[in-house]
N, C-alpha and C. Protein backbone atom coordinates (compact mmCIF):
# COMPACT_ATOMS: atom_id res chain seq x y z
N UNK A 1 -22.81 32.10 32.68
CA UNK A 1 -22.57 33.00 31.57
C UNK A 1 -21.20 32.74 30.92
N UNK A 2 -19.88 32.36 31.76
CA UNK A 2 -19.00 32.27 31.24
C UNK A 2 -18.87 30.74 30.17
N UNK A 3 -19.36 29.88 30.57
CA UNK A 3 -19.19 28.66 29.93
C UNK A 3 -20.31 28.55 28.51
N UNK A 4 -21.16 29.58 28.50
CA UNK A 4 -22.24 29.85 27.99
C UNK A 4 -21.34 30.98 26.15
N UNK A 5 -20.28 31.75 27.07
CA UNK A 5 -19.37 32.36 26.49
C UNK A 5 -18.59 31.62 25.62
N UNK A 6 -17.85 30.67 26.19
CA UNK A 6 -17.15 29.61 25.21
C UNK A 6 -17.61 28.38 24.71
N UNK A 7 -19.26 28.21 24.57
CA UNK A 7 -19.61 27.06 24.09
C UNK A 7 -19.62 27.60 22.51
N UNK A 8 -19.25 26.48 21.85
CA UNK A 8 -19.33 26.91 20.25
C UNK A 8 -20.15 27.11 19.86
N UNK A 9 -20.41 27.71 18.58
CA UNK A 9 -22.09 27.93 18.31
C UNK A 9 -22.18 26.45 17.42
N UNK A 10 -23.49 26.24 17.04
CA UNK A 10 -24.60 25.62 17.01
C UNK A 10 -23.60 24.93 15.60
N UNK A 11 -23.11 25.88 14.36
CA UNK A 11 -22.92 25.36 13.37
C UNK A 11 -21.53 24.84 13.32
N UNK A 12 -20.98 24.64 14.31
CA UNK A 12 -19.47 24.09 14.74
C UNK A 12 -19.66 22.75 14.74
N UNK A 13 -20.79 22.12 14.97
CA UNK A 13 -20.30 20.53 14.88
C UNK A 13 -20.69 20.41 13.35
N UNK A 14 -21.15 20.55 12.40
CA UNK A 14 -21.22 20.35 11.26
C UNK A 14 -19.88 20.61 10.64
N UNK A 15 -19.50 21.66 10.99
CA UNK A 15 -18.03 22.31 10.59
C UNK A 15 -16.90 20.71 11.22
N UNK A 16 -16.89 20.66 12.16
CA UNK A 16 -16.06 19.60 12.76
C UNK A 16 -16.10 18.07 12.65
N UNK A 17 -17.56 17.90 11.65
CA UNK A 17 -17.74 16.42 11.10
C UNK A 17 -16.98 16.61 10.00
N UNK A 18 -17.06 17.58 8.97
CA UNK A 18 -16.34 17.41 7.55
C UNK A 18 -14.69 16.99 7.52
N UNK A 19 -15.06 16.15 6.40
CA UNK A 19 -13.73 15.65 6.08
C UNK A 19 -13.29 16.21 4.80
N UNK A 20 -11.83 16.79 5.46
CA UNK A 20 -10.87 16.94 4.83
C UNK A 20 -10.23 16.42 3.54
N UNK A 21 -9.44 17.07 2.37
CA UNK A 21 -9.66 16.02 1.60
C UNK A 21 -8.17 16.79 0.98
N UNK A 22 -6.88 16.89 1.15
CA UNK A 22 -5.50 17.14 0.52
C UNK A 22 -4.63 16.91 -0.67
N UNK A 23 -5.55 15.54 -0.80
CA UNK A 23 -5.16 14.78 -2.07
C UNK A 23 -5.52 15.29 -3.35
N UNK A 24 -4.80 15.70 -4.54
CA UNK A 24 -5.30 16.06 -5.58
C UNK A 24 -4.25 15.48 -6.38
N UNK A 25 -4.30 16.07 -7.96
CA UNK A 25 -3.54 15.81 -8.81
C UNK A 25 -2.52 16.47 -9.31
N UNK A 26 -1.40 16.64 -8.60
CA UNK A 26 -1.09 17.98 -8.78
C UNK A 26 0.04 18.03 -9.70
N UNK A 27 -0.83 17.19 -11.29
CA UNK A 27 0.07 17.52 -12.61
C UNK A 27 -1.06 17.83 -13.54
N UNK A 28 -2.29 18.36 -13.23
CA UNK A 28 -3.36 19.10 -13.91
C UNK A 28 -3.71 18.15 -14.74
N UNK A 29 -3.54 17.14 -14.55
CA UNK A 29 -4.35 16.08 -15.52
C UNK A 29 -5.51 16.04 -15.66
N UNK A 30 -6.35 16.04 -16.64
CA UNK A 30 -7.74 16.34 -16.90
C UNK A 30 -8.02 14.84 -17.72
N UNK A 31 -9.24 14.76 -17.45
CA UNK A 31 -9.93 13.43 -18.30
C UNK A 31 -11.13 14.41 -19.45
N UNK A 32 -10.81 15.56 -19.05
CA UNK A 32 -12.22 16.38 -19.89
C UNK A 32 -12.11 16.13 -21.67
N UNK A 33 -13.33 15.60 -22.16
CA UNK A 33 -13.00 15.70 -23.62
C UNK A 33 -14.22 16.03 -24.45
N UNK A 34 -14.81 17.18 -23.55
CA UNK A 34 -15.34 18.14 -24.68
C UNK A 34 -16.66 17.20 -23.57
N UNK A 35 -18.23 18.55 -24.05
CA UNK A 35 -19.57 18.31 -23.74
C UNK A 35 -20.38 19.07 -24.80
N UNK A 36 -21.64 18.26 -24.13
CA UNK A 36 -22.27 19.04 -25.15
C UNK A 36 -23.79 19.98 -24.96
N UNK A 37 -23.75 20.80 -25.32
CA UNK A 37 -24.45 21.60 -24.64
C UNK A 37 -25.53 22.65 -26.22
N UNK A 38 -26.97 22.06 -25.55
CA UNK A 38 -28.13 22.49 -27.03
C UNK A 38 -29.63 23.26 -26.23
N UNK A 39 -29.88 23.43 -26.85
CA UNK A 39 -31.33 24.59 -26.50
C UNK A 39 -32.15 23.14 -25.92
N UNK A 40 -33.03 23.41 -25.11
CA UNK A 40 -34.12 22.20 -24.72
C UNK A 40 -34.66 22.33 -25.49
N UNK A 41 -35.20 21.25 -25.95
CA UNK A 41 -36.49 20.76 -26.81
C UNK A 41 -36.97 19.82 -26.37
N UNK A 42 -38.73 19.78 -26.48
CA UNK A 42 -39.59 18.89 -26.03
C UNK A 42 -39.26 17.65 -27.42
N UNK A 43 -39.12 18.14 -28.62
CA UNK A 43 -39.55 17.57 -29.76
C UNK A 43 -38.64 16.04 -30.17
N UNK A 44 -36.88 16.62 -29.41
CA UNK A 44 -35.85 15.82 -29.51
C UNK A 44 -35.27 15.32 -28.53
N UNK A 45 -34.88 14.53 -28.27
CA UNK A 45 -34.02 14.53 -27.25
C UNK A 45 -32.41 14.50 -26.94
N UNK A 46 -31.84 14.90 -26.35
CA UNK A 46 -30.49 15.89 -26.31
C UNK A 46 -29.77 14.66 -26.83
N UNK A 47 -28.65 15.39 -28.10
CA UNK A 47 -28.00 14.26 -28.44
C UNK A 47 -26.67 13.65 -27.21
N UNK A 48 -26.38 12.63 -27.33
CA UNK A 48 -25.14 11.87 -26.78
C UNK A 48 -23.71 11.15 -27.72
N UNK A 49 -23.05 11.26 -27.07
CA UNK A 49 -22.19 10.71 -27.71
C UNK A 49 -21.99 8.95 -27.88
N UNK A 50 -22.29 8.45 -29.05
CA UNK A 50 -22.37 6.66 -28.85
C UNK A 50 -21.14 6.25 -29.68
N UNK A 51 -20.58 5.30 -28.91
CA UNK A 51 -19.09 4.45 -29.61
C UNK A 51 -19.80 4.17 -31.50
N UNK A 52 -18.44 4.57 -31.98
CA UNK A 52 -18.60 4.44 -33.45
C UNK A 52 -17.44 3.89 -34.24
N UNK A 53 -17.42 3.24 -35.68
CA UNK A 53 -16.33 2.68 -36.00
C UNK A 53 -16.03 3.50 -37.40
N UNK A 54 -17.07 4.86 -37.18
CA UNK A 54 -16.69 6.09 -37.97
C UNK A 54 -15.11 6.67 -37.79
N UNK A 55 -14.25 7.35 -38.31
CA UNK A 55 -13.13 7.66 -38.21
C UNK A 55 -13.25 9.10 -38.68
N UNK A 56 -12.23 9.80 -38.41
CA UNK A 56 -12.16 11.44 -38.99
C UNK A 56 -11.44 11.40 -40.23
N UNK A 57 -11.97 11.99 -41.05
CA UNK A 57 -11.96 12.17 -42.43
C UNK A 57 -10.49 12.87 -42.54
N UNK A 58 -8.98 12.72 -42.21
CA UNK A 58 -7.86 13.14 -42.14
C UNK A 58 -7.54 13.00 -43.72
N UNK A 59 -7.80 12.28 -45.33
CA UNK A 59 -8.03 13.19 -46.40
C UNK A 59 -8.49 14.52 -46.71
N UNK A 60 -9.58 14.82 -46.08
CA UNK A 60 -10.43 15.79 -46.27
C UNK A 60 -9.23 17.24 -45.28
N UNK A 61 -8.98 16.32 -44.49
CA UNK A 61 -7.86 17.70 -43.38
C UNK A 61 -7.16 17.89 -44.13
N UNK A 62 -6.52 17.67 -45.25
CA UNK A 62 -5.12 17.52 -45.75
C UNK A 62 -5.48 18.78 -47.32
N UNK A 63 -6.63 18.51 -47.50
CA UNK A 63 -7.07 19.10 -48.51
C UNK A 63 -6.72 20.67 -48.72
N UNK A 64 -6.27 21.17 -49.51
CA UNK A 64 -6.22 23.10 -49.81
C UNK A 64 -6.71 23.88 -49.83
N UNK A 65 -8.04 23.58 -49.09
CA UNK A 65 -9.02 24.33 -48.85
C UNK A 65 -8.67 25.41 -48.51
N UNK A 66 -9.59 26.28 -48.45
CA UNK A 66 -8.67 27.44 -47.66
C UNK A 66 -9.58 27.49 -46.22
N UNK A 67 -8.84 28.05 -45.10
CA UNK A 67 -9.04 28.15 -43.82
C UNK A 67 -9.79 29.66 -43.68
N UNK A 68 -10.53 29.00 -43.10
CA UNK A 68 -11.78 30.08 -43.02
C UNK A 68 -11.39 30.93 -41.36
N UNK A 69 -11.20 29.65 -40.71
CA UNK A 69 -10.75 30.02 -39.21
C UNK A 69 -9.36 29.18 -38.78
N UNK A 70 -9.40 29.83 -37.99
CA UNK A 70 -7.89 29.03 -37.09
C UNK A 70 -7.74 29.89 -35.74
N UNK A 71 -8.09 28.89 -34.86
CA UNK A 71 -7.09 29.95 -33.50
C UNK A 71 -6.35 28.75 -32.98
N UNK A 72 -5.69 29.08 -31.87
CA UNK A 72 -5.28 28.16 -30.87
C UNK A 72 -5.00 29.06 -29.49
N UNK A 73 -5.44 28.15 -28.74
CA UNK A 73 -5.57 28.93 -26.97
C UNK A 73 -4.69 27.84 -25.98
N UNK A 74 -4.23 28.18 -25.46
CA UNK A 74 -3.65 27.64 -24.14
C UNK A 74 -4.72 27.87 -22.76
N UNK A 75 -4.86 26.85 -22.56
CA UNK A 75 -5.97 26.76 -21.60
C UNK A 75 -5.49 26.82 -19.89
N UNK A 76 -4.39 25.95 -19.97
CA UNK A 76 -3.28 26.10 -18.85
C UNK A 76 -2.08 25.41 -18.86
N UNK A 77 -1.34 26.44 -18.12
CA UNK A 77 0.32 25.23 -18.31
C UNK A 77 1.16 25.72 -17.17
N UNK A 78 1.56 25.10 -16.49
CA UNK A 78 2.63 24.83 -15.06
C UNK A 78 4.34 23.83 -15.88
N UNK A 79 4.84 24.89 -15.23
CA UNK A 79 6.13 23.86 -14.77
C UNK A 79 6.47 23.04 -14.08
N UNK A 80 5.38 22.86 -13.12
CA UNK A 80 5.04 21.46 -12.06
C UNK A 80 6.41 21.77 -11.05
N UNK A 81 6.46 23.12 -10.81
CA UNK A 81 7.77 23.43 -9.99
C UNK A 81 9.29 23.09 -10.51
N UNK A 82 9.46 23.54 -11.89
CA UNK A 82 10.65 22.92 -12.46
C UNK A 82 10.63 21.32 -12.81
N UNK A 83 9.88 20.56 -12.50
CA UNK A 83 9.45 18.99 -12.72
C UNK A 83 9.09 18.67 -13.52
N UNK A 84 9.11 19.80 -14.62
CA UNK A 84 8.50 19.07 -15.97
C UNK A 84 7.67 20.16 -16.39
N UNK A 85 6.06 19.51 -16.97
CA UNK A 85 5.49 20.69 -17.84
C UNK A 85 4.17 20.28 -18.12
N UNK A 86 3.19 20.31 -17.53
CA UNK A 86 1.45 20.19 -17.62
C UNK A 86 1.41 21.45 -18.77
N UNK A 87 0.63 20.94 -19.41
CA UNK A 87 -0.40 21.84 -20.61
C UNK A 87 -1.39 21.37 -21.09
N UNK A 88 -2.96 22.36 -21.68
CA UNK A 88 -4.04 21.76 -22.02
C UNK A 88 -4.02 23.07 -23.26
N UNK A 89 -3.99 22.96 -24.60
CA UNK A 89 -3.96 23.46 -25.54
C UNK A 89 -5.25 23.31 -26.27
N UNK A 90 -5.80 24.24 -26.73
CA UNK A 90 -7.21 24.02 -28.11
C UNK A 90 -6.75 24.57 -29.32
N UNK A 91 -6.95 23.91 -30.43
CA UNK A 91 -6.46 24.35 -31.31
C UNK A 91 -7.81 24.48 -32.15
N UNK A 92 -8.50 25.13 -33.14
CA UNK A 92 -9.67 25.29 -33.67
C UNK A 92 -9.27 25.53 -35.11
N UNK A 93 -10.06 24.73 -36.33
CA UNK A 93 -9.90 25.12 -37.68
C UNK A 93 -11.47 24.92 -38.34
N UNK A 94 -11.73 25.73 -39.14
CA UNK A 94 -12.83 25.89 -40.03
C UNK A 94 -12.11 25.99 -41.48
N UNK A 95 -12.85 24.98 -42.70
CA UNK A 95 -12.84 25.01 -43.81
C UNK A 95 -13.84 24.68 -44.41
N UNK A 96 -14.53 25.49 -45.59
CA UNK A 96 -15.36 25.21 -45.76
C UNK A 96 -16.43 24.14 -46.02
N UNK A 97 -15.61 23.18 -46.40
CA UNK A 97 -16.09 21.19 -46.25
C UNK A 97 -16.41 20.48 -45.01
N UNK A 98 -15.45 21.32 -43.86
CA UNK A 98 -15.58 20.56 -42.44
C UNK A 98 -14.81 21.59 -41.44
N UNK A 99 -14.87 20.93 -40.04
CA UNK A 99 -13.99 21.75 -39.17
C UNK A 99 -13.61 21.10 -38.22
N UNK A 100 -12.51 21.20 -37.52
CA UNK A 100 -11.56 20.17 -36.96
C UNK A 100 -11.17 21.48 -35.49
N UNK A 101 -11.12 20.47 -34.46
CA UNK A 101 -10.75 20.41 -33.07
C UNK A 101 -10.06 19.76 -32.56
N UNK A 102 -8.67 20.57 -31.57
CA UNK A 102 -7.99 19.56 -31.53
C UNK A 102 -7.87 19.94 -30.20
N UNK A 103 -7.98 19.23 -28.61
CA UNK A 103 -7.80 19.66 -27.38
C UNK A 103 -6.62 18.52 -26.70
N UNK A 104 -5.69 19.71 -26.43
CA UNK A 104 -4.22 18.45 -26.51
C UNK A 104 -3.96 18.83 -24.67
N UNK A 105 -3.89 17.67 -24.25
CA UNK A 105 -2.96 17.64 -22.94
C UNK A 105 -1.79 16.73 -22.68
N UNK A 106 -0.76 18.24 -22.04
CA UNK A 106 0.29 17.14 -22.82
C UNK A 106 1.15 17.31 -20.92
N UNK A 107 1.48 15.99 -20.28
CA UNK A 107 2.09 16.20 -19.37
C UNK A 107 4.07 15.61 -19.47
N UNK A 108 5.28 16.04 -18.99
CA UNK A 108 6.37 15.55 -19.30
C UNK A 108 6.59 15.56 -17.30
N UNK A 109 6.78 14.87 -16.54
CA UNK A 109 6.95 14.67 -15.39
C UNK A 109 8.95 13.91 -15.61
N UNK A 110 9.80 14.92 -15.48
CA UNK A 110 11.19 14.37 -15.59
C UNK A 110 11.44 13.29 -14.63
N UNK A 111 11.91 12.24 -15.59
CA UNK A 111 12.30 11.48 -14.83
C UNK A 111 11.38 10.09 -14.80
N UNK A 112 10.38 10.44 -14.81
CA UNK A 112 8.92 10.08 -14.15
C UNK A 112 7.66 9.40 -15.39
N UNK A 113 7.56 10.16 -15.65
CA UNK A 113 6.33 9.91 -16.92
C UNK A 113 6.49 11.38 -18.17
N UNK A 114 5.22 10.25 -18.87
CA UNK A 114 4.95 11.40 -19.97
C UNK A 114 3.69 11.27 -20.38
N UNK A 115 2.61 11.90 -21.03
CA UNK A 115 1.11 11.59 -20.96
C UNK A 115 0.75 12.63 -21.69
N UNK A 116 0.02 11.93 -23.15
CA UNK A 116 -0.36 12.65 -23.74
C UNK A 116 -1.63 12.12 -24.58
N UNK A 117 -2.53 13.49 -23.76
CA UNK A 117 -4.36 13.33 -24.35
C UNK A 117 -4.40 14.19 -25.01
N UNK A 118 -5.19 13.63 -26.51
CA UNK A 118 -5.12 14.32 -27.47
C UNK A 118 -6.53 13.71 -27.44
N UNK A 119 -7.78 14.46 -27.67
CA UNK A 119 -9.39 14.15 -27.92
C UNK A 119 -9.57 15.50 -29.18
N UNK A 120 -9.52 14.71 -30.50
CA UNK A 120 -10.26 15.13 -31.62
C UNK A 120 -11.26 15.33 -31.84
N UNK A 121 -11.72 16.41 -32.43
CA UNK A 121 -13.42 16.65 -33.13
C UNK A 121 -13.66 17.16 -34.63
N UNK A 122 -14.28 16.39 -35.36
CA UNK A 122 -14.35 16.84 -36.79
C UNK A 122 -15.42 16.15 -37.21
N UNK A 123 -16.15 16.89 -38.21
CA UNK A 123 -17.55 17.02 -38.85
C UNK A 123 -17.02 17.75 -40.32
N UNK A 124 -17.81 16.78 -40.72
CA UNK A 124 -17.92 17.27 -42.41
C UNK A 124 -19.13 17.90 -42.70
N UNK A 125 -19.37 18.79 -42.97
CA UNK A 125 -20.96 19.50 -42.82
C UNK A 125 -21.87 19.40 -44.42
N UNK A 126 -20.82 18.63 -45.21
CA UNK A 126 -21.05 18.81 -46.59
C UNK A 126 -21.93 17.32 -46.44
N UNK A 127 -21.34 16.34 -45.44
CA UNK A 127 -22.45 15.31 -45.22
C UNK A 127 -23.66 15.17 -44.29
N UNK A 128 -24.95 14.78 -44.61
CA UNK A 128 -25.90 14.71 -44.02
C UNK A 128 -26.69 13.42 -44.27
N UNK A 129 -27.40 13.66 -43.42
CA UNK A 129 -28.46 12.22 -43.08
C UNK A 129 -29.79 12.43 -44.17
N UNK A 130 -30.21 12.07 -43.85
CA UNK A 130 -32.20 11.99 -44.34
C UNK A 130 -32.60 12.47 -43.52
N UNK A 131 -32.87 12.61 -42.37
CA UNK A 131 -33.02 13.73 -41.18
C UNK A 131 -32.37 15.14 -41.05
N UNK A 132 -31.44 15.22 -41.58
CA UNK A 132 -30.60 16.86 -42.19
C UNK A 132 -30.07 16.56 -41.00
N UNK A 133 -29.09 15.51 -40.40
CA UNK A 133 -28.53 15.80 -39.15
C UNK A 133 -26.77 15.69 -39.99
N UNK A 134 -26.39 16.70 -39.07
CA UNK A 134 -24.85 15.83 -39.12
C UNK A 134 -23.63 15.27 -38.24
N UNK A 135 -22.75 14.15 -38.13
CA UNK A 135 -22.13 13.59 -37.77
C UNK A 135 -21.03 14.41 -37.17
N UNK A 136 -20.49 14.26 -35.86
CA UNK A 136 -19.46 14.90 -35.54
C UNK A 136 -18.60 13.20 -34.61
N UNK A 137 -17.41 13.46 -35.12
CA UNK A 137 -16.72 12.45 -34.33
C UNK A 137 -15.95 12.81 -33.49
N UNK A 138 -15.51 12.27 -32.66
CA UNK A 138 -14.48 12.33 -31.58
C UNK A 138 -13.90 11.66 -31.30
N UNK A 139 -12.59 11.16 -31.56
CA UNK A 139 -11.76 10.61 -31.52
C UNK A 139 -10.58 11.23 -30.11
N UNK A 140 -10.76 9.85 -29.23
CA UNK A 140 -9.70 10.24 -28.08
C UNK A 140 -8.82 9.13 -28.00
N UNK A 141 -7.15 10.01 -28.55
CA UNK A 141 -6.08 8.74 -27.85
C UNK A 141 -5.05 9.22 -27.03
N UNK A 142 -4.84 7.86 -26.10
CA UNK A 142 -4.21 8.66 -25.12
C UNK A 142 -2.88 7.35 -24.83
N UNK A 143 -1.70 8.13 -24.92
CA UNK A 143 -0.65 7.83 -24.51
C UNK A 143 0.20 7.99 -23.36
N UNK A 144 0.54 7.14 -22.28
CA UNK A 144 1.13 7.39 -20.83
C UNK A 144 1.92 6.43 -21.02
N UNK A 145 3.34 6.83 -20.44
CA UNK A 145 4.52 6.09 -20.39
C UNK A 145 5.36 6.54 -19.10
N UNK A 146 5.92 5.32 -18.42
CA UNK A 146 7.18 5.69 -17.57
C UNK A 146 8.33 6.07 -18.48
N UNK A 147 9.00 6.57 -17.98
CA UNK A 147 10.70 7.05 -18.45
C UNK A 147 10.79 5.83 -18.58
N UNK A 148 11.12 4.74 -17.60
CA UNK A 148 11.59 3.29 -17.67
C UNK A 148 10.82 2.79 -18.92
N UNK A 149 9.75 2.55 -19.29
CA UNK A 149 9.15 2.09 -19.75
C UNK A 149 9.40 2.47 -21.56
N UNK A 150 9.72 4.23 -21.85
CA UNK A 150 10.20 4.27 -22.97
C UNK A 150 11.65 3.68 -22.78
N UNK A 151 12.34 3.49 -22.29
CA UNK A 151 14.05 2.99 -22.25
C UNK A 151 13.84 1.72 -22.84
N UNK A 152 13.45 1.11 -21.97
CA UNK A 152 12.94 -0.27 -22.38
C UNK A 152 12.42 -0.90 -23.53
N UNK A 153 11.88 0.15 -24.37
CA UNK A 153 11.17 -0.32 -25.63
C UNK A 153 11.80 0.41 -26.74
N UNK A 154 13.23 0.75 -25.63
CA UNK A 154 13.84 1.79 -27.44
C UNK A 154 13.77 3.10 -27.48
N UNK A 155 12.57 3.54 -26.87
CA UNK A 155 11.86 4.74 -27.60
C UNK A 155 12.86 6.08 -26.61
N UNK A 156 12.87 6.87 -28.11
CA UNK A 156 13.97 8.37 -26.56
C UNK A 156 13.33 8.66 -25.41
N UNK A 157 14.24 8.87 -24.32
CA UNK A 157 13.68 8.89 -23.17
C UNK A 157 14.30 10.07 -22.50
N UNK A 158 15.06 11.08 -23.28
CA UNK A 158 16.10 11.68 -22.63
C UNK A 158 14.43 13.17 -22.30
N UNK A 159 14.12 13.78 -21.12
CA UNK A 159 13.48 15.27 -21.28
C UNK A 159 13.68 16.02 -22.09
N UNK A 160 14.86 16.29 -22.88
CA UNK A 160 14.83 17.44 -23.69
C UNK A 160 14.75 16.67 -25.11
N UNK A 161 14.34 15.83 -25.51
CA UNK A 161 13.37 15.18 -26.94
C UNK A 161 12.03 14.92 -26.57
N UNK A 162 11.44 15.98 -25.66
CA UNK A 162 10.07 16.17 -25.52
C UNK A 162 10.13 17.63 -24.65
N UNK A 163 9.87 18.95 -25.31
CA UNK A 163 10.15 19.87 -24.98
C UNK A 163 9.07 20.54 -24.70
N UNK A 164 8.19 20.32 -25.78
CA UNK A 164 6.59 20.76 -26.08
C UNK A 164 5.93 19.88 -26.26
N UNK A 165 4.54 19.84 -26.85
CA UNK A 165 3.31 19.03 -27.42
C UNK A 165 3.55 18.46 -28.12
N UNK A 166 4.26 20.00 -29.02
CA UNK A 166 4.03 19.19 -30.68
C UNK A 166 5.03 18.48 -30.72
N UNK A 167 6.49 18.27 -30.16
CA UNK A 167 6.81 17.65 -30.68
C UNK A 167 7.37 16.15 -30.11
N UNK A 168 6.50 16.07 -28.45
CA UNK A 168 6.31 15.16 -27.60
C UNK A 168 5.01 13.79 -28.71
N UNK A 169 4.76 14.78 -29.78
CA UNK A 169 3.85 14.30 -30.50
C UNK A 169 4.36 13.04 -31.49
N UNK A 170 5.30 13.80 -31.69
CA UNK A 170 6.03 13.50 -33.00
C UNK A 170 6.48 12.53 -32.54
N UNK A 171 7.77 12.99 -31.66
CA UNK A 171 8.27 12.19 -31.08
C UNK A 171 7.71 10.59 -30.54
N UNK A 172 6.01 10.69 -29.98
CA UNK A 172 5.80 9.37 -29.05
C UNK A 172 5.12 8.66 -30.53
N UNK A 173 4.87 9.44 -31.56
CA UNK A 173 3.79 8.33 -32.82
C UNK A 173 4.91 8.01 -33.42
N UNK A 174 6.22 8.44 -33.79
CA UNK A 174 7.71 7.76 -34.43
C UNK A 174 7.91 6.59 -33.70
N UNK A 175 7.52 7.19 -32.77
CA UNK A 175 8.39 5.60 -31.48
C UNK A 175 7.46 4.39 -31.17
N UNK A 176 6.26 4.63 -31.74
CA UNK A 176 5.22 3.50 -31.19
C UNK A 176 5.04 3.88 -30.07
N UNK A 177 4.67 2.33 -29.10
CA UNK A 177 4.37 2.17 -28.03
C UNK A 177 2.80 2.23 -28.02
N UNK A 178 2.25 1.98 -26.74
CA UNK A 178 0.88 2.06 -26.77
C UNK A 178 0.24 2.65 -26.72
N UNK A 179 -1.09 3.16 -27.43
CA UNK A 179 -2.22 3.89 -27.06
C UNK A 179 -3.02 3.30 -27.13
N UNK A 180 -4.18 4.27 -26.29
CA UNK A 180 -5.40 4.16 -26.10
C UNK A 180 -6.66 4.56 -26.93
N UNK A 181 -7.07 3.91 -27.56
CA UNK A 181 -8.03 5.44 -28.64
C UNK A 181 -9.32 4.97 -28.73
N UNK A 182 -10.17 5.69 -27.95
CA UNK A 182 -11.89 5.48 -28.13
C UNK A 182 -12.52 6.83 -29.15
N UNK A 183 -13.56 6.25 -29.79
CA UNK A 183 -13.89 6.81 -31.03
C UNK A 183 -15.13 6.96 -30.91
N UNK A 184 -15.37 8.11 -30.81
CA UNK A 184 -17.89 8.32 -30.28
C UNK A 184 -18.08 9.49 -31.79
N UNK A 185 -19.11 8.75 -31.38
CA UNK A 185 -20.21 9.99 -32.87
C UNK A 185 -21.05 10.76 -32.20
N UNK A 186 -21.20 11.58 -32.79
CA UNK A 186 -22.82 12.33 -31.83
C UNK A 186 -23.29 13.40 -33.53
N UNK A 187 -24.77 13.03 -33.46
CA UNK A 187 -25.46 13.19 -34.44
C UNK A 187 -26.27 14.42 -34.37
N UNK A 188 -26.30 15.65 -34.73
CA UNK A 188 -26.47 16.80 -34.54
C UNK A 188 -27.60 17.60 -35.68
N UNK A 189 -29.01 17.66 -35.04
CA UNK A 189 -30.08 18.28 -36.34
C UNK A 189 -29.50 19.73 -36.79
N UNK A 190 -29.69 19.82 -37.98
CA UNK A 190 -29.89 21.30 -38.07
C UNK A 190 -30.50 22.48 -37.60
């Protein structure tokens, strides 16, 4: 009875095979850039996003339209323990010609790095197909740099000429350097 007392139960070796797993990312870096999500239909099949050498209509952004909508949300943001500054920002605009998305992640790791994903979305709704579908693009570019790496090429490197997003923004498209930018369409019925 006594050994009967301290035998483990039954679901302890399952518990004692799993592996452990500590490792994460722990500057909230996300690769997420938007999904897409539609009613089932037998008739269609769910659109996808396919590489395109379409571009976002940034005339048409610039235009005086008037703004029908606008928000912007902060999705999350850490000080990475005083180390800097993870953020994932949405910014949303409606005008009546089109509407524009902007989902910004912006990381400043002092010392260390800087990384900034910016994945665009904009549709002109005033254009359509022969099928009444319309075009939405997405445009993702993404910029990652060592500290060393801006020194090296010129570009400011000091933490406090990258304080925020916007103007970690400014700041990394003045300075060059490299990005990354993949460009998908996804074609959407009425």
């Amino acid at each position: 009875d006594d050994a009967k007392a301290r035998a483990p139960p039954p679901s302890s070796a399952a518990w004692n095979s799993t592996e452990t797993s500590t490792s994460y990312d722990w500057t909230f870096t996300t690769p997420y850039g938007g999904s897409v999500s539609v009613a089932p239909s037998r008739a269609a099949p769910a659109p996808t996003w396919e590489p395109t050498s379409l571009r976002i209509d940034r005339a048409m952004l610039t235009e005086r339209d008037p703004i029908q909508l606008y928000d912007e949300l902060t999705l999350y943001e850490s000080e990475l323990d005083d180390n800097g500054v993870a953020r994932l920002a949405l910014k949303v605009r409606a005008m009546p010609k089109c509407w524009f998305v902007l989902l910004r992640f912006w990381l400043r790791v002092d010392g260390v790095r800087v990384r900034l994903r910016e994945t665009r979305f904009f549709c002109d709704v005033t254009q359509r197909d022969k099928a009444g579908t319309v075009c939405v693009v997405r445009e993702t570019q993404l910029r990652d740099e060592t500290w060393d790496e801006l020194r090296a090429r010129g570009a400011p490197s000091a933490p406090s000429q990258y304080p925020d997003c916007d103007q970690a923004a400014s700041v990394l498209l003045a300075a060059g350097g490299p990005v990354r930018v993949d460009t998908h369409a996804l074609h959407l019925a009425r």
